[in-house]
C-alpha atoms as a PDB file:
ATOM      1  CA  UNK A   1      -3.348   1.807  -3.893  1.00  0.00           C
ATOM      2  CA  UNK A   2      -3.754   1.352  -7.586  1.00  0.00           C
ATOM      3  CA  UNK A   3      -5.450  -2.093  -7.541  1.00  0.00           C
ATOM      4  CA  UNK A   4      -7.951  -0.809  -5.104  1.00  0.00           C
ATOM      5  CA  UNK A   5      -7.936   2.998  -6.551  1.00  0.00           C
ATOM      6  CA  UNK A   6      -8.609   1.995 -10.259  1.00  0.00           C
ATOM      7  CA  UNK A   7     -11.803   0.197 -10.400  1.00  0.00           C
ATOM      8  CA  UNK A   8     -12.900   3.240  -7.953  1.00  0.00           C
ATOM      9  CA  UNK A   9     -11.935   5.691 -10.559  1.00  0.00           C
ATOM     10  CA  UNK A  10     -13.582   3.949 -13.388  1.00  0.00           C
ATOM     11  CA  UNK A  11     -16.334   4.245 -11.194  1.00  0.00           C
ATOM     12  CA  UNK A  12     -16.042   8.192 -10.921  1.00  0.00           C
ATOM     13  CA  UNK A  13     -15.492   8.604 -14.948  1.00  0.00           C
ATOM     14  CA  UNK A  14     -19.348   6.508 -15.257  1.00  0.00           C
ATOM     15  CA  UNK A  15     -20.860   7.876 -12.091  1.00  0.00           C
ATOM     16  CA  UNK A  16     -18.723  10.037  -9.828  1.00  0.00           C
ATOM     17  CA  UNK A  17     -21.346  10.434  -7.019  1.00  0.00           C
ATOM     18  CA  UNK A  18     -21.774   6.686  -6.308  1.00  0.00           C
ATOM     19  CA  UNK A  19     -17.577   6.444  -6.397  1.00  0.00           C
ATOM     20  CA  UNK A  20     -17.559   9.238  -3.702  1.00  0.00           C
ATOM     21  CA  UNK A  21     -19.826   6.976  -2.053  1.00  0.00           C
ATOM     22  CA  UNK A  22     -17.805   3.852  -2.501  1.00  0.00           C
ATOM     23  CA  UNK A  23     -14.439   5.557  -1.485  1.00  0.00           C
ATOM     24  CA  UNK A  24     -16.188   6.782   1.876  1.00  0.00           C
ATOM     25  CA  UNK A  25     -17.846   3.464   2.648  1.00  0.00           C
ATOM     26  CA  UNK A  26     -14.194   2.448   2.626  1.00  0.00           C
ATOM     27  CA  UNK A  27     -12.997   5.221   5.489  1.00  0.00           C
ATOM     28  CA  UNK A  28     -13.132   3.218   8.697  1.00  0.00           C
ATOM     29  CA  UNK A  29     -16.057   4.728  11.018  1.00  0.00           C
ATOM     30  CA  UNK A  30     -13.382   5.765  13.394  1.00  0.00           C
ATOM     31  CA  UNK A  31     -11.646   8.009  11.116  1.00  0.00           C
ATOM     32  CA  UNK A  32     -14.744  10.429  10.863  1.00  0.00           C
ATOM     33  CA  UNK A  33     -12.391  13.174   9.741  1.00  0.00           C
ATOM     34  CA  UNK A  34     -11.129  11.791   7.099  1.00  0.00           C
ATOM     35  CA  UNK A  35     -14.796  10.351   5.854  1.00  0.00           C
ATOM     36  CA  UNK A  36     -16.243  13.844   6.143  1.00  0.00           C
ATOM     37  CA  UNK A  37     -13.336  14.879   3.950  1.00  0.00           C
ATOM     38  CA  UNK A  38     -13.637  12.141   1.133  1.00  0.00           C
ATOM     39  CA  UNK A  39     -17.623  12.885   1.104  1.00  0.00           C
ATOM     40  CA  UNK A  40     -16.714  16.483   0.171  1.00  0.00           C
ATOM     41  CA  UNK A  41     -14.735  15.388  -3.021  1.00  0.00           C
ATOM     42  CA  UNK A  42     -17.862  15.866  -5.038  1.00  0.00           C
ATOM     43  CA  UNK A  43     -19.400  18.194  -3.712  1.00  0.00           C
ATOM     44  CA  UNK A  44     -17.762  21.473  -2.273  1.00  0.00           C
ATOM     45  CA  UNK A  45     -14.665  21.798  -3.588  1.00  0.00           C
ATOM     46  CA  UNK A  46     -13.435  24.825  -1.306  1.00  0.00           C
ATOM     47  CA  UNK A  47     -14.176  22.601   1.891  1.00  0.00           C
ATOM     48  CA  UNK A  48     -12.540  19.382   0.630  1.00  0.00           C
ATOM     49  CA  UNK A  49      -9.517  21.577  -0.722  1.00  0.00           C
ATOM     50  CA  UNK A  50      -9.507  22.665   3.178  1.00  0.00           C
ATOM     51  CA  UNK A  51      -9.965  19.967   4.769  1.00  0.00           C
ATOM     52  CA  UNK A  52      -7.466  17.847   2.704  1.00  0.00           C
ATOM     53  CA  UNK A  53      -4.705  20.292   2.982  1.00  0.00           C
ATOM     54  CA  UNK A  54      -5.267  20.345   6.686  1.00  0.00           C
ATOM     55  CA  UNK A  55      -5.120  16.575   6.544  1.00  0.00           C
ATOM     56  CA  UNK A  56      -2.110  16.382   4.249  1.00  0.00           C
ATOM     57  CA  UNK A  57      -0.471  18.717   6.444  1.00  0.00           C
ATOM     58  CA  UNK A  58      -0.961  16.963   9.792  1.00  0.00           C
ATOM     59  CA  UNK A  59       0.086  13.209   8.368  1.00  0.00           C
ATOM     60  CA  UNK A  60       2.865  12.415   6.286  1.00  0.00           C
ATOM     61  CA  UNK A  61       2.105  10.081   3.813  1.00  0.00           C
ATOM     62  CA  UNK A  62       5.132   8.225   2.728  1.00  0.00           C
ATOM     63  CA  UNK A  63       6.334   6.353  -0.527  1.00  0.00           C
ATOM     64  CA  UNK A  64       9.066   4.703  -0.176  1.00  0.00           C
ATOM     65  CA  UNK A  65      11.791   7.168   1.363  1.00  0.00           C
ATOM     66  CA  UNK A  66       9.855  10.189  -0.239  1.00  0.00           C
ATOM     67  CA  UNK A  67       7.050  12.285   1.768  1.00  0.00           C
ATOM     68  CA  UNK A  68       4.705  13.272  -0.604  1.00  0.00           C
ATOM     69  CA  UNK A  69       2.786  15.476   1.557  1.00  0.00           C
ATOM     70  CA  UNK A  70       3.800  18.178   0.654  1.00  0.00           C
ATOM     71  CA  UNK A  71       3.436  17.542  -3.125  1.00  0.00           C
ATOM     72  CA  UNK A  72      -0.404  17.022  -2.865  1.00  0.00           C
ATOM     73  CA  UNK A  73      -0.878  19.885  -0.692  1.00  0.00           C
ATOM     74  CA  UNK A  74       0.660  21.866  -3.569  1.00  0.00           C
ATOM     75  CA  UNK A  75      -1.482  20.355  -6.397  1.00  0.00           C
ATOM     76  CA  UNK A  76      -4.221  20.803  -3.857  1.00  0.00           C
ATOM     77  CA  UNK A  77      -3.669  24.729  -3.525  1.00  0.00           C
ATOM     78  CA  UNK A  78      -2.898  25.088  -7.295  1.00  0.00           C
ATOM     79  CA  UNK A  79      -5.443  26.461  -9.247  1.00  0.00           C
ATOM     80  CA  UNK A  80      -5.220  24.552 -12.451  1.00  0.00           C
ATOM     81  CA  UNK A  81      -4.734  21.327 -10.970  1.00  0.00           C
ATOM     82  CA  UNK A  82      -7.105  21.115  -7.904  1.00  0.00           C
ATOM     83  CA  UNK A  83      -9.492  22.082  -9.528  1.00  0.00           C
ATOM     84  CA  UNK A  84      -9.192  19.094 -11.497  1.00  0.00           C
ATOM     85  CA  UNK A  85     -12.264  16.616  -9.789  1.00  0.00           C
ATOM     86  CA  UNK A  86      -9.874  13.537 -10.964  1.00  0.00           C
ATOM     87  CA  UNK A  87      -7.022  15.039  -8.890  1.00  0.00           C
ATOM     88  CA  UNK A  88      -9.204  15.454  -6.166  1.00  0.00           C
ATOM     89  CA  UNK A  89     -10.454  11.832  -5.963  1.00  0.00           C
ATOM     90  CA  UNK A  90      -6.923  10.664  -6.134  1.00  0.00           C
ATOM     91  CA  UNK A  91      -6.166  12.908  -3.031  1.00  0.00           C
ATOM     92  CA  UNK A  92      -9.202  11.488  -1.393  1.00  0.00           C
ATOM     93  CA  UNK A  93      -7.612   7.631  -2.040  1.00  0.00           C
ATOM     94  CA  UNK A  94      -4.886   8.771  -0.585  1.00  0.00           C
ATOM     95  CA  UNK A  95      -6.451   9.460   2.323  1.00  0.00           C
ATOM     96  CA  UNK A  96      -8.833   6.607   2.543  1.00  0.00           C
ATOM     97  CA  UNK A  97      -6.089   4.439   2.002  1.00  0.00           C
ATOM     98  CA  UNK A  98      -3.864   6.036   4.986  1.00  0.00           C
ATOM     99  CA  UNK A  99      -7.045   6.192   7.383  1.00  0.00           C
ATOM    100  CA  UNK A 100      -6.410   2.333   8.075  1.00  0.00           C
ATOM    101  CA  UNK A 101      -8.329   0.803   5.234  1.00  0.00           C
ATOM    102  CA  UNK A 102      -5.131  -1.040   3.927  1.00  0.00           C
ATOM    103  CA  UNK A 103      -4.493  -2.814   6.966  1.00  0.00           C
ATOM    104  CA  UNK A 104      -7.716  -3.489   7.802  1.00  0.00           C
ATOM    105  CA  UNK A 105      -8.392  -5.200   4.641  1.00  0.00           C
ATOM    106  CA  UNK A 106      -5.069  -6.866   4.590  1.00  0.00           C
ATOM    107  CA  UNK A 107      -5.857  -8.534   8.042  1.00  0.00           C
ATOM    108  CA  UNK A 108      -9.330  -9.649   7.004  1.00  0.00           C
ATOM    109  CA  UNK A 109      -8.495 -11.366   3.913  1.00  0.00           C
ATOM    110  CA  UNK A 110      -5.303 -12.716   5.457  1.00  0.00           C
ATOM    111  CA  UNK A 111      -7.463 -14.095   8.151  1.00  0.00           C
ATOM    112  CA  UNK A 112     -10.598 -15.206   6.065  1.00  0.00           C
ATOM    113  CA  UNK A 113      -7.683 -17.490   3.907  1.00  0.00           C
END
């Protein structure tokens, strides 16, 4: 995720609607959930705190042998840190990047070389 994530964040620090934009470009079209969801990370941050959690809680997202679910569900819920818009873009990654972008991309470029 981080060599996809980071110019996406430096994006967000400069101008965070167009990387909200970017990151949901990214979501494949199928996924509509999970585009809705990632549009929201600018906006209203009730509704993308909702939606994510309900996300989060519904598909395990694995690194390594650890789930960590469950860990940004909690920094979702938490007051000090989902409020935090940074914490809420990587959330949103994290979901792009789960919806089937990775192997998507991955295929393409493996099949463009």
């Amino acid at each position: 995720i981080s060599e996809r994530f980071y110019p996406i964040y430096l994006e967000f620090l400069t101008d965070p609607s167009e990387a909200v934009r970017t990151l949901s470009d990214l979501v494949p079209a199928a996924q509509n959930e999970v585009r809705t969801t990632v549009a929201l990370v600018g906006g209203d941050r009730r509704a993308f705190i909702k939606r994510a959690v309900a996300w989060f809680e519904a598909h395990e997202v694995r690194v390594g042998d650890q789930s960590i679910s469950r860990w940004l569900v909690d920094g979702l819920r938490n007051r000090d840190i989902g409020t935090l818009d940074r914490f809420r873009l990587l959330a949103a990654a994290v979901m792009t990047m789960m919806s089937g972008y990775t192997a998507d991309h991955e295929s393409t470029t493996e099949a463009d070389s």
